[in-house]
C-alpha atoms as a PDB file:
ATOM      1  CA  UNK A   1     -11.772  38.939  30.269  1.00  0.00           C
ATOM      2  CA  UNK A   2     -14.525  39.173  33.005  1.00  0.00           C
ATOM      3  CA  UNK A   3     -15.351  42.770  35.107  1.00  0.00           C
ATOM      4  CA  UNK A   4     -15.701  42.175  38.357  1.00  0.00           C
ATOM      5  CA  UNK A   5     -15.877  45.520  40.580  1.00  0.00           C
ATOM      6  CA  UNK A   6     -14.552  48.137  38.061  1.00  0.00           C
ATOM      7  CA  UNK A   7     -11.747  45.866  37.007  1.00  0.00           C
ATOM      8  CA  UNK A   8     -10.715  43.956  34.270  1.00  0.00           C
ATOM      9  CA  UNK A   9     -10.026  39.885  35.287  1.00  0.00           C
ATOM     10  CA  UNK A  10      -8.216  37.861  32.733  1.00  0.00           C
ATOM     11  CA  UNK A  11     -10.146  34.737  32.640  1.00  0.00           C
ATOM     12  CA  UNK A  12      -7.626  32.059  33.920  1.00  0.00           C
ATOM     13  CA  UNK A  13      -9.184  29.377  31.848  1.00  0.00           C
ATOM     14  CA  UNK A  14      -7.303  31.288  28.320  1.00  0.00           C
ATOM     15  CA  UNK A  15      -3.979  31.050  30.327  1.00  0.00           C
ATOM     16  CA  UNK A  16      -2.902  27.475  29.821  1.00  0.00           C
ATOM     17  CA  UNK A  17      -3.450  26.887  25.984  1.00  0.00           C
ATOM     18  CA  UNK A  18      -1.901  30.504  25.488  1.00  0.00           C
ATOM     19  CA  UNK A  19       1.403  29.297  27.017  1.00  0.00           C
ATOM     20  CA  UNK A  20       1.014  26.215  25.037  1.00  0.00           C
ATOM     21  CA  UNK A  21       0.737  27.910  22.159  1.00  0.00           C
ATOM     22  CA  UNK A  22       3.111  30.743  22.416  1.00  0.00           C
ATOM     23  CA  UNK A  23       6.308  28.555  21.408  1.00  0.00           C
ATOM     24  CA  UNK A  24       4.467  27.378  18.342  1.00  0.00           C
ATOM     25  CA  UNK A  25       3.383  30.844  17.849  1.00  0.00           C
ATOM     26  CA  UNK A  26       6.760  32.273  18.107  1.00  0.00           C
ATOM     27  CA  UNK A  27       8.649  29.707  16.139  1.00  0.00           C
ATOM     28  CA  UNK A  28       6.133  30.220  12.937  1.00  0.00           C
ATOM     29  CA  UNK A  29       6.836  33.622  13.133  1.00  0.00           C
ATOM     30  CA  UNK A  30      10.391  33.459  13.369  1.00  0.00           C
ATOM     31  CA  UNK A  31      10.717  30.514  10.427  1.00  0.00           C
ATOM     32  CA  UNK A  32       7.697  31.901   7.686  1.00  0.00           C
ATOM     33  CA  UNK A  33       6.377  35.296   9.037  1.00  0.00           C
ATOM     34  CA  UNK A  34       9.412  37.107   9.206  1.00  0.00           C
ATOM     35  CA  UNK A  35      11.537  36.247   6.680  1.00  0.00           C
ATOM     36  CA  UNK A  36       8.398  36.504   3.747  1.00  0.00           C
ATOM     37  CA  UNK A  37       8.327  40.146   5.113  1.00  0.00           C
ATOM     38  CA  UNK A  38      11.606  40.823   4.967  1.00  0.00           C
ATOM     39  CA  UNK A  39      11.482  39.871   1.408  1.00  0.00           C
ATOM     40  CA  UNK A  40       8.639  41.849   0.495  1.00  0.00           C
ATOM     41  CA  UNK A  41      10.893  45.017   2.176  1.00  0.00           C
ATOM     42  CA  UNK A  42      13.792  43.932   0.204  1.00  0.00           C
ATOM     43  CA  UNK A  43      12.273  44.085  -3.004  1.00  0.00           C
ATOM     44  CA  UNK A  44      11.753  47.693  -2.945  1.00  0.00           C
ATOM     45  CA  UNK A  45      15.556  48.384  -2.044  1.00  0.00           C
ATOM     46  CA  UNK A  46      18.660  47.848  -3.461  1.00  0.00           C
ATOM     47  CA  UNK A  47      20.201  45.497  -0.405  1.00  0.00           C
ATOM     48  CA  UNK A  48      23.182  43.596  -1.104  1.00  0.00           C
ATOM     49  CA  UNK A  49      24.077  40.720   0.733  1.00  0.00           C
ATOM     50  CA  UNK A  50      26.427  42.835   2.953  1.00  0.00           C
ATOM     51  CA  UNK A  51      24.498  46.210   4.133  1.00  0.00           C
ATOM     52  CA  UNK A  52      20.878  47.205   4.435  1.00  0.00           C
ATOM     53  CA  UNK A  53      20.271  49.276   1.225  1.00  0.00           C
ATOM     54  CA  UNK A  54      18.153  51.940   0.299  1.00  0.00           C
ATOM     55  CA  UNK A  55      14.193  52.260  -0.952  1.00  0.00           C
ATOM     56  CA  UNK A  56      14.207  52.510  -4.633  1.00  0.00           C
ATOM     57  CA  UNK A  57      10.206  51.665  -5.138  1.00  0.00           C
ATOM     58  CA  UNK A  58       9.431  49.438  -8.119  1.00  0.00           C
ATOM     59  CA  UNK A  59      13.032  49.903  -9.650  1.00  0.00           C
ATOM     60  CA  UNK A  60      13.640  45.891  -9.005  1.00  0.00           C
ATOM     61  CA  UNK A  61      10.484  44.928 -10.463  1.00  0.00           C
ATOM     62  CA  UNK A  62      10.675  47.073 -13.617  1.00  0.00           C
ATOM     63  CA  UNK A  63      14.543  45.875 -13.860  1.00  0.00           C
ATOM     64  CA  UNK A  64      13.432  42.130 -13.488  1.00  0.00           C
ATOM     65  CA  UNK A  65      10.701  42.759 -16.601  1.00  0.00           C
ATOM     66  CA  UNK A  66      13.145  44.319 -18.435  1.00  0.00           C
ATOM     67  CA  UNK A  67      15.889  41.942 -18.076  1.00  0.00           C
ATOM     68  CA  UNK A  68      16.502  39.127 -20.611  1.00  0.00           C
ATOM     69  CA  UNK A  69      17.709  36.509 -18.368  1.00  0.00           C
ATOM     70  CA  UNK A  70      13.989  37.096 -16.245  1.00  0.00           C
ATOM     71  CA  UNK A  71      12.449  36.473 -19.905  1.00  0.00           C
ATOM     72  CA  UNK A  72      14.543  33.210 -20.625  1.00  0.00           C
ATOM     73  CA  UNK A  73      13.718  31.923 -17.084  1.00  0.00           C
ATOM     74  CA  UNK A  74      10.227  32.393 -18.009  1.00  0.00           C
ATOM     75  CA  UNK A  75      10.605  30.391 -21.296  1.00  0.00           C
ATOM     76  CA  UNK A  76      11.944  27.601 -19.493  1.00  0.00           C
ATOM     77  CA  UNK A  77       9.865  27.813 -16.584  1.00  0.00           C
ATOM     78  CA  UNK A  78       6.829  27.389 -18.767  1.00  0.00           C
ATOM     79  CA  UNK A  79       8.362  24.751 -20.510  1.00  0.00           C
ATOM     80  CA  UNK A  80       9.720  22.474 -17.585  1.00  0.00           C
ATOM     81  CA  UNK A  81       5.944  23.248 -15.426  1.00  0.00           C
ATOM     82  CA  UNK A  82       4.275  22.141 -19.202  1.00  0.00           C
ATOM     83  CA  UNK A  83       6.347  18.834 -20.102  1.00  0.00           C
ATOM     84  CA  UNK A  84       6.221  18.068 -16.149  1.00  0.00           C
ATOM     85  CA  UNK A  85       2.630  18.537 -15.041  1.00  0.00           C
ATOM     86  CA  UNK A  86       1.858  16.447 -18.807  1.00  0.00           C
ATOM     87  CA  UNK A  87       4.274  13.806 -18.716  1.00  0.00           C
ATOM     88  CA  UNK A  88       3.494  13.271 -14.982  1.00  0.00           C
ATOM     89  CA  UNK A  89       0.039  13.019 -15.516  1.00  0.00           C
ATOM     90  CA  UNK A  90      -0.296  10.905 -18.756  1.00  0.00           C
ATOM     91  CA  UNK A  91       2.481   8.375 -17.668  1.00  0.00           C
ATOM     92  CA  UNK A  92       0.461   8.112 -13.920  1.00  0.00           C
ATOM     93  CA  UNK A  93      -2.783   7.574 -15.526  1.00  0.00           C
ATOM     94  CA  UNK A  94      -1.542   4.922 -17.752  1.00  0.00           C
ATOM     95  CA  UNK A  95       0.243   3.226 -14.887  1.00  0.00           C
ATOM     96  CA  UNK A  96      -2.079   3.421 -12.679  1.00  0.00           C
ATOM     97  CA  UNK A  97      -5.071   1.696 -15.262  1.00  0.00           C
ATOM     98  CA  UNK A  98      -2.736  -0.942 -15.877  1.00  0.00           C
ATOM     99  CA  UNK A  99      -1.756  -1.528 -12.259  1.00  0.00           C
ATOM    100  CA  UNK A 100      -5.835  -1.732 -11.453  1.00  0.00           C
ATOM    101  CA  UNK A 101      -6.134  -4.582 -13.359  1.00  0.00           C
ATOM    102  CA  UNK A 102      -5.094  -8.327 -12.547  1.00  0.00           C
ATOM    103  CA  UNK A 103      -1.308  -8.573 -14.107  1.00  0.00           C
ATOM    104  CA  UNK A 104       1.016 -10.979 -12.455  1.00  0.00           C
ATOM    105  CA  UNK A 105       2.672  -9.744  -9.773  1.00  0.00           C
ATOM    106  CA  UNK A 106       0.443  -6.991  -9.365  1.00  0.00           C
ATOM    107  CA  UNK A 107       1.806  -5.943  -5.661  1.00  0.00           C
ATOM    108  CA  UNK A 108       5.403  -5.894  -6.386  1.00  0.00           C
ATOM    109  CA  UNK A 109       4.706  -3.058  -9.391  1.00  0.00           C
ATOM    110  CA  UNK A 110       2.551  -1.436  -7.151  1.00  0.00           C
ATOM    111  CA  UNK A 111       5.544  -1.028  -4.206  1.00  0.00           C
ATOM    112  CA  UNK A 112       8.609  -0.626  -6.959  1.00  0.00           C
ATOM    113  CA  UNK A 113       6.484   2.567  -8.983  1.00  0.00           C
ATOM    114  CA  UNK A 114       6.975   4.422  -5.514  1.00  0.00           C
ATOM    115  CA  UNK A 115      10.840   4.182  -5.972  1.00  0.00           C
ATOM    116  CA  UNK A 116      11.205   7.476  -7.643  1.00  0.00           C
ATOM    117  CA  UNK A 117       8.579   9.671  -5.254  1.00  0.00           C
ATOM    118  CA  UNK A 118      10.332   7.821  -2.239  1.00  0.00           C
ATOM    119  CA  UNK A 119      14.624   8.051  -3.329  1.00  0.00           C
ATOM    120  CA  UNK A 120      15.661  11.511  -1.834  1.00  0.00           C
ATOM    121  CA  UNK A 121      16.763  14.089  -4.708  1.00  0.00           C
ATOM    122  CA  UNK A 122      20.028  13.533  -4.090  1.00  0.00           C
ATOM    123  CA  UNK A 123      20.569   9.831  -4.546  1.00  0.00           C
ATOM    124  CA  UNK A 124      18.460   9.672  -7.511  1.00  0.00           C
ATOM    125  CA  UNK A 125      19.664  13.071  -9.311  1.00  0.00           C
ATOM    126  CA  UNK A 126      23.230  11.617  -8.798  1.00  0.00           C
ATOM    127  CA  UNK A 127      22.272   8.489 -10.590  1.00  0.00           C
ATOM    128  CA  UNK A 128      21.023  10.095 -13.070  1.00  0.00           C
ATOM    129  CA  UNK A 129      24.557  12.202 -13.623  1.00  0.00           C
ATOM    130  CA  UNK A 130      26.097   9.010 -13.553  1.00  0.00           C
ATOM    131  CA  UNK A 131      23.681   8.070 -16.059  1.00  0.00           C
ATOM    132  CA  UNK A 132      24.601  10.551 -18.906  1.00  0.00           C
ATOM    133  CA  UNK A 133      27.863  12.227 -17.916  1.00  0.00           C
ATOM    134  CA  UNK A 134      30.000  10.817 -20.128  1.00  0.00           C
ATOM    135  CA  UNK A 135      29.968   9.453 -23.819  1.00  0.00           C
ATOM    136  CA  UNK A 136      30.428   6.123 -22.333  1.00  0.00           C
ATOM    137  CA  UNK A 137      27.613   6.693 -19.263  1.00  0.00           C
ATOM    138  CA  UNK A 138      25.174   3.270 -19.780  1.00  0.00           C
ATOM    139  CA  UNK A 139      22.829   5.533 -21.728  1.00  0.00           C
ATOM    140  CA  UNK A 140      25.686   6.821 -24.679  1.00  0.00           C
ATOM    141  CA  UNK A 141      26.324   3.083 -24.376  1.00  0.00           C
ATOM    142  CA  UNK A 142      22.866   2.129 -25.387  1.00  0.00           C
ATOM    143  CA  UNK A 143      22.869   4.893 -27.913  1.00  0.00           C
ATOM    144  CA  UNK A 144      25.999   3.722 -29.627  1.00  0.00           C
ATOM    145  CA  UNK A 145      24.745   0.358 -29.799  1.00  0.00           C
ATOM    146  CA  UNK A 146      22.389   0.859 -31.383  1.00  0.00           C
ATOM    147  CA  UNK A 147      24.169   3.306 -34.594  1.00  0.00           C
ATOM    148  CA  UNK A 148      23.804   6.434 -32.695  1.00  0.00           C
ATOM    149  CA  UNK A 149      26.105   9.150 -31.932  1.00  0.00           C
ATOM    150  CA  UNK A 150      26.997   9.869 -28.335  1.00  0.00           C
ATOM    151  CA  UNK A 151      24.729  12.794 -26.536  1.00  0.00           C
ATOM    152  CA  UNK A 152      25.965  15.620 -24.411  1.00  0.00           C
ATOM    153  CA  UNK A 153      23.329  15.984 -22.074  1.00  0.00           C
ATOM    154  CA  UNK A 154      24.941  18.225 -19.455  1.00  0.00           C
ATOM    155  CA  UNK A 155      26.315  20.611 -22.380  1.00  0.00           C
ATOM    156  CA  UNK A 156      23.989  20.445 -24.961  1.00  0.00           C
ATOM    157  CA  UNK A 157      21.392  23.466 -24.405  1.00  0.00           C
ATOM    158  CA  UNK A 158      18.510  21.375 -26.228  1.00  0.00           C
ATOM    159  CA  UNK A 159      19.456  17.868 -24.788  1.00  0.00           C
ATOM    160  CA  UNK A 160      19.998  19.398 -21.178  1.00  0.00           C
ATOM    161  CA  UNK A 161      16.417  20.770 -20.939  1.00  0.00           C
ATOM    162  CA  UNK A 162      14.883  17.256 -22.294  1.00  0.00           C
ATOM    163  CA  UNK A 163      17.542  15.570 -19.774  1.00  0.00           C
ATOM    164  CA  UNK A 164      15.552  17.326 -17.102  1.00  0.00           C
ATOM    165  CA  UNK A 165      11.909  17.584 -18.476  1.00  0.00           C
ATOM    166  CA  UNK A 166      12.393  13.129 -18.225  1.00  0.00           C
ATOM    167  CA  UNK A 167      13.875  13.677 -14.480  1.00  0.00           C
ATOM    168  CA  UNK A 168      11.231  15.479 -13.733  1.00  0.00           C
ATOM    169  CA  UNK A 169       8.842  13.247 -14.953  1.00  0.00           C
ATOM    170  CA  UNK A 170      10.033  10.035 -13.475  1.00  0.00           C
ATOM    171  CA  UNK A 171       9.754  11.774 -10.413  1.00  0.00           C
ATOM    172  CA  UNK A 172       6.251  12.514 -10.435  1.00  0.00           C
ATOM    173  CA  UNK A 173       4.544  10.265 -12.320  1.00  0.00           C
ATOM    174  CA  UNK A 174       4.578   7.515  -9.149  1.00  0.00           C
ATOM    175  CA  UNK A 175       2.798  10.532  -7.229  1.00  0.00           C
ATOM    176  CA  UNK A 176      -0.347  10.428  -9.576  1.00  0.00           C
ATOM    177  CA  UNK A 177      -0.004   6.649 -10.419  1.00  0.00           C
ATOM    178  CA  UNK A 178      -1.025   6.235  -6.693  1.00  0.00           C
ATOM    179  CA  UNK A 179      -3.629   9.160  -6.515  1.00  0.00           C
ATOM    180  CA  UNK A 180      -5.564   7.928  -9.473  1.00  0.00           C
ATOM    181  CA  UNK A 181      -4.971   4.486  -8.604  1.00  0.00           C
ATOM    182  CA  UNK A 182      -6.997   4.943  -5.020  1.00  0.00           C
ATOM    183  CA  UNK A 183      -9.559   6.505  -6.794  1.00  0.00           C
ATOM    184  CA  UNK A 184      -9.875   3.512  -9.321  1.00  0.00           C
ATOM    185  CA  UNK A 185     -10.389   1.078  -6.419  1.00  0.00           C
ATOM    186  CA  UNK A 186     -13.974   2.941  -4.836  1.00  0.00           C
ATOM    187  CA  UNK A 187     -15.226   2.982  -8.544  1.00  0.00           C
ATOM    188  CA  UNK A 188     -18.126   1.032  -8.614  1.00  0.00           C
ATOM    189  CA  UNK A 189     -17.434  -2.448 -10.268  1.00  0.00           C
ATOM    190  CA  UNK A 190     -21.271  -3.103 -11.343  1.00  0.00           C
ATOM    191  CA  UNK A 191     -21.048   0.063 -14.057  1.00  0.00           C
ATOM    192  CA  UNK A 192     -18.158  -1.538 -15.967  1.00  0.00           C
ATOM    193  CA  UNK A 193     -20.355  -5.220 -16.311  1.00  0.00           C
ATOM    194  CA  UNK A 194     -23.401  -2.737 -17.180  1.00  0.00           C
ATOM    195  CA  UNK A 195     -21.884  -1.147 -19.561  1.00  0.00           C
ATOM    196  CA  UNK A 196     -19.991  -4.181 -21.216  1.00  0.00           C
ATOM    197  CA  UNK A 197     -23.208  -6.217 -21.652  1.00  0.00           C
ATOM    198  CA  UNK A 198     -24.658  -2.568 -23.355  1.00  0.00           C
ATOM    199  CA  UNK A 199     -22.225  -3.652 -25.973  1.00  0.00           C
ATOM    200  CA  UNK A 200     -19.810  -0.617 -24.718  1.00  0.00           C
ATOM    201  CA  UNK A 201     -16.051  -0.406 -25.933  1.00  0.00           C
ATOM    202  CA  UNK A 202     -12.698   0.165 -23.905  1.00  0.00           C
ATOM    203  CA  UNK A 203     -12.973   3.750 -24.975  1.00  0.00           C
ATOM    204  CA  UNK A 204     -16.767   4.675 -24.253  1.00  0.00           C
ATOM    205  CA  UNK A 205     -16.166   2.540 -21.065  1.00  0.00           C
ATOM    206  CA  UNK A 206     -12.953   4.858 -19.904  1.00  0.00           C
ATOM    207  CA  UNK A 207     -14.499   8.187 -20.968  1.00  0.00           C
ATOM    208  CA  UNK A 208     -18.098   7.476 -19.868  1.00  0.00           C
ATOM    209  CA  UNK A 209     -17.415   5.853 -16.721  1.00  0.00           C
ATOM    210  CA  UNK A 210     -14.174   6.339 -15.328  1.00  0.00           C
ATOM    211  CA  UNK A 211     -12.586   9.414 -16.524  1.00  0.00           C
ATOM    212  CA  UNK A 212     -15.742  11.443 -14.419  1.00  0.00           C
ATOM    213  CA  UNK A 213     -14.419   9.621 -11.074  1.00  0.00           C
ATOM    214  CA  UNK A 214     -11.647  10.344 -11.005  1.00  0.00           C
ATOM    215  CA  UNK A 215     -12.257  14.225 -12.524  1.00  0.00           C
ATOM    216  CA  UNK A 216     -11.616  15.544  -8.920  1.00  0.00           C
ATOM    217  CA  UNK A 217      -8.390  13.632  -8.389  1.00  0.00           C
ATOM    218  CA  UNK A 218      -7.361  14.728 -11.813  1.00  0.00           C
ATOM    219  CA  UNK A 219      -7.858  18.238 -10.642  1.00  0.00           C
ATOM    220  CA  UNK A 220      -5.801  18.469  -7.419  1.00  0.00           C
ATOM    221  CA  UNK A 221      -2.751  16.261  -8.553  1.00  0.00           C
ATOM    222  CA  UNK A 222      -3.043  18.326 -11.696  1.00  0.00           C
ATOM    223  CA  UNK A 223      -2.534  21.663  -9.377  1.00  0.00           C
ATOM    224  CA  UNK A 224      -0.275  20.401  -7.092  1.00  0.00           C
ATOM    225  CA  UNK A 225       2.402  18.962  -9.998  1.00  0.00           C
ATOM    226  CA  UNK A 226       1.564  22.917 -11.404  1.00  0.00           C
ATOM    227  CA  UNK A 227       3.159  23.884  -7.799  1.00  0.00           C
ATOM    228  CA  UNK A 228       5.843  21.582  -7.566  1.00  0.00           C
ATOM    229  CA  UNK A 229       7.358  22.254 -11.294  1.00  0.00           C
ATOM    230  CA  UNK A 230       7.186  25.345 -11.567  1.00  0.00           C
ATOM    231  CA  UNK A 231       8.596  26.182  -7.416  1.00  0.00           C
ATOM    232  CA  UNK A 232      11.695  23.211  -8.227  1.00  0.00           C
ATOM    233  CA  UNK A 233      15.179  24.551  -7.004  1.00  0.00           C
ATOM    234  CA  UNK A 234      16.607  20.978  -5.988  1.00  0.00           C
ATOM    235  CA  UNK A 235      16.399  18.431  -8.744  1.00  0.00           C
ATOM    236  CA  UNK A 236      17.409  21.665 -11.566  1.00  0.00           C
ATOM    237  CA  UNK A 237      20.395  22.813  -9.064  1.00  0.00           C
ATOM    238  CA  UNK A 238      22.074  19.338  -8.257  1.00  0.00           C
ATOM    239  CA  UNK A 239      21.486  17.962 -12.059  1.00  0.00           C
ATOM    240  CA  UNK A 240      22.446  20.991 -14.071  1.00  0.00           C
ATOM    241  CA  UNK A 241      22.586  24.150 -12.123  1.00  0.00           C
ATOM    242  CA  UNK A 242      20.830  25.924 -14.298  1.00  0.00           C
ATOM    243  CA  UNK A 243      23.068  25.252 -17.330  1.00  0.00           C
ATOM    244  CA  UNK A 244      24.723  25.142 -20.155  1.00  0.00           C
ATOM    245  CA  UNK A 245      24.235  28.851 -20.692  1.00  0.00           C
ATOM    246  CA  UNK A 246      21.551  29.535 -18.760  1.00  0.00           C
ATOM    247  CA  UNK A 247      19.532  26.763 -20.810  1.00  0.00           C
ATOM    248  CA  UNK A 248      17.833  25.161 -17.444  1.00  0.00           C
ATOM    249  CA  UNK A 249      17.566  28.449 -15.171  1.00  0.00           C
ATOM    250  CA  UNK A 250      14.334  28.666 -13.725  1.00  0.00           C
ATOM    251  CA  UNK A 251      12.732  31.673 -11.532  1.00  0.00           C
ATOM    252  CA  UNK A 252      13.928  30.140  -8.474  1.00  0.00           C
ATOM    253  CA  UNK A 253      17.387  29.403  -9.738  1.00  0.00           C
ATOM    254  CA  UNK A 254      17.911  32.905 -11.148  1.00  0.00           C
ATOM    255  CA  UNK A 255      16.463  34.082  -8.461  1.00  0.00           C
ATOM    256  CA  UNK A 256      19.597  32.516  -6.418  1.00  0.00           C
ATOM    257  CA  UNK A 257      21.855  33.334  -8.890  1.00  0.00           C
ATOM    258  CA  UNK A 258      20.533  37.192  -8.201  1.00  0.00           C
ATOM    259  CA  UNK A 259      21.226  36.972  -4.725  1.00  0.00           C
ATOM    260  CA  UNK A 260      24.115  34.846  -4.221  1.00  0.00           C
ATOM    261  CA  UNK A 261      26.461  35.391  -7.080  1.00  0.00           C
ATOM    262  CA  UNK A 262      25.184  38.406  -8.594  1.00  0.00           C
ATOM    263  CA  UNK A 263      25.021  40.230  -4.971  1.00  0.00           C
ATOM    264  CA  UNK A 264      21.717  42.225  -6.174  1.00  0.00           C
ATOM    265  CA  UNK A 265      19.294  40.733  -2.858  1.00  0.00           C
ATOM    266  CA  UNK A 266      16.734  43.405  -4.224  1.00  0.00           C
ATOM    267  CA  UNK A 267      16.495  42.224  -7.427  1.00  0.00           C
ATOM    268  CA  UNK A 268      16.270  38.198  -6.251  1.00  0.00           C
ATOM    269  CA  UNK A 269      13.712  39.263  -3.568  1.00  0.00           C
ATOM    270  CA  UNK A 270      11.395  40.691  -6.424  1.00  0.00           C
ATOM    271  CA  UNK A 271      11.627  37.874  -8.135  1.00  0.00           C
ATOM    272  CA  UNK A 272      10.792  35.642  -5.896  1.00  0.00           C
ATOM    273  CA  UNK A 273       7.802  37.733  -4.779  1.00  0.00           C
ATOM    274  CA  UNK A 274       6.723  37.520  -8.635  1.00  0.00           C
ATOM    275  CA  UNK A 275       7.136  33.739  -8.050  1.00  0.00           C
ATOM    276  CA  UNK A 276       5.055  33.450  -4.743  1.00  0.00           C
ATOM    277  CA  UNK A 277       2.023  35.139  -6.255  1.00  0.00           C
ATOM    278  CA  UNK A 278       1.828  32.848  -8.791  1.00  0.00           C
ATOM    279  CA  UNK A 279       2.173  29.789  -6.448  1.00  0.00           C
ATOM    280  CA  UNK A 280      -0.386  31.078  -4.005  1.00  0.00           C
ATOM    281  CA  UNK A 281      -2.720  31.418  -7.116  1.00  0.00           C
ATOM    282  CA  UNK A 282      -2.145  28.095  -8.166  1.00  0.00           C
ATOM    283  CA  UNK A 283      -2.285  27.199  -4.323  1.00  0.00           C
ATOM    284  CA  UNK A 284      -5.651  29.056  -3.562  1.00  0.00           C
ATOM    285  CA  UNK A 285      -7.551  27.459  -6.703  1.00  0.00           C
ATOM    286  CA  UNK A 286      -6.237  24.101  -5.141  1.00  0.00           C
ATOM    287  CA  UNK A 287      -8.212  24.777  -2.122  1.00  0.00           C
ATOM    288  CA  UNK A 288     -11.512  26.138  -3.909  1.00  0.00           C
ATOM    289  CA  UNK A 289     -11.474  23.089  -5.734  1.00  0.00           C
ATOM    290  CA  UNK A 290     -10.559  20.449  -2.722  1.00  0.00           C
ATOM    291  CA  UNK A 291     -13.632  23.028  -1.138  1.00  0.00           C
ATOM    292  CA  UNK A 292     -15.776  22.120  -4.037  1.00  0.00           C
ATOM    293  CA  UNK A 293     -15.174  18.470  -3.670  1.00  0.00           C
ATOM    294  CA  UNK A 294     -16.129  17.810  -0.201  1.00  0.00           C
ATOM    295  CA  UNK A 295     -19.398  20.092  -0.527  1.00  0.00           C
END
């Protein structure tokens, strides 16, 4: 604003972008803003789906502690974000080394990996039903081939969380595979010769050489599989939903459970606030590090 005589003159110059920005503005608001508030607010009352409710303080959050389905979610949580970030990681690394080198038809593996980061949840969560449903599904047929008895995936506790510990996996791993393999390509060819004619092994070459390029890499696909696993609603929902007995229930899906078929909005809001901290902690060392790395 300028002052021109006594009075306050909106400089006109601000007008334009305002107005540009003002639907943006608005429709963040209305999409993220509003409705993380209104979950924060619901976790302190005792809202059902139908009716506002009334403030109760910490009740939900002491309740959610206290309850043992919150504990088992936890146990499985941990699991499925452990098993996921590892497998993900370990299986993308090893593709990716072996897609860096010179195998035949190099460019074809390179496209086909990206088939399980690129099939929508859906499509490939079906297949996988398809897969294992039945004690003669292709993979009981396999099993039985070969002497085995048939496997219950989808009502076996045990079997069901493995079932989607390997979903989750082949889901990911293409994700890294590509991440590490980028970095791979601007590693400097020259150190690998100079450290070959140094008399230098595969290992000492790998752990001296490469492993510190791609630390960085490591880091932030590390993080962001931490994010992914541990925030997944869709691949647990449409493959299990959350069972047998509660065997694959994560946060999220209890959390929907809480609100949806339980009717308790209070208790599924506090829970998903307990979630949200510990993404935007994960989230918020993601960027410190990604800071770290361009500095």
């Amino acid at each position: 604003m300028e002052r021109i005589g006594g009075k306050r003159i909106v400089n006109r110059k601000w007008v334009l972008p305002l107005v540009f920005i003002l639907p943006s503005l608005l429709f963040v608001l209305l999409v993220n803003i509003y409705p993380l508030l209104s979950g924060i607010a619901y976790s302190f009352t005792n809202k059902k789906l139908l009716g506002s409710g009334t403030f109760i303080g910490l009740k939900n959050y002491t309740d959610v502690f206290a309850s043992e389905d919150f504990k088992k979610s936890i146990g499985f949580t941990l699991t499925f974000s452990i098993s996921g970030v590892l497998g993900s990681f370990v299986f993308g690394l090893l593709a990716a080394l072996l897609l860096n080198t010179n195998i035949p038809a190099r460019s074809f593996f390179r496209s086909a990996m990206l088939l399980p980061w690129i099939v929508p949840s859906v499509v490939s969560v079906t297949c996988w039903r398809w897969m294992v449903l039945k004690d003669t599904s292709i993979i009981n047929a396999i099993i039985t081939a070969f002497g085995g008895d048939p496997i219950y995936f989808l009502s076996d506790q045990k079997w069901a969380v493995v079932l989607v510990c390997a979903l989750k996996i082949w889901k990911n791993f293409p994700f890294v595979a590509v991440s590490i393999l980028a970095a791979l390509q601007g590693v400097n060819r020259n150190l690998f010769e100079a450290a070959r004619l140094d008399g230098a092994n595969s290992w000492q070459v790998f752990w001296n050489i490469t492993w510190p390029h791609l630390i960085p890499v490591a880091t932030t696909t590390t993080i962001l599989l931490c994010i992914w696993c541990f925030n997944d609603f869709e691949n647990l929902f449409l493959l299990t939903q959350g069972g047998p007995m509660n065997a694959t229930t994560n946060i999220v899906i209890l959390a929907y459970n809480y609100a949806f078929t339980k009717n308790s909005v209070g208790k599924a809001s506090a829970m998903a606030i307990l979630q949200l901290i510990v993404v935007l902690t994960f989230s918020l060392i993601s960027m410190r590090n990604q800071k770290q790395v361009e500095e």
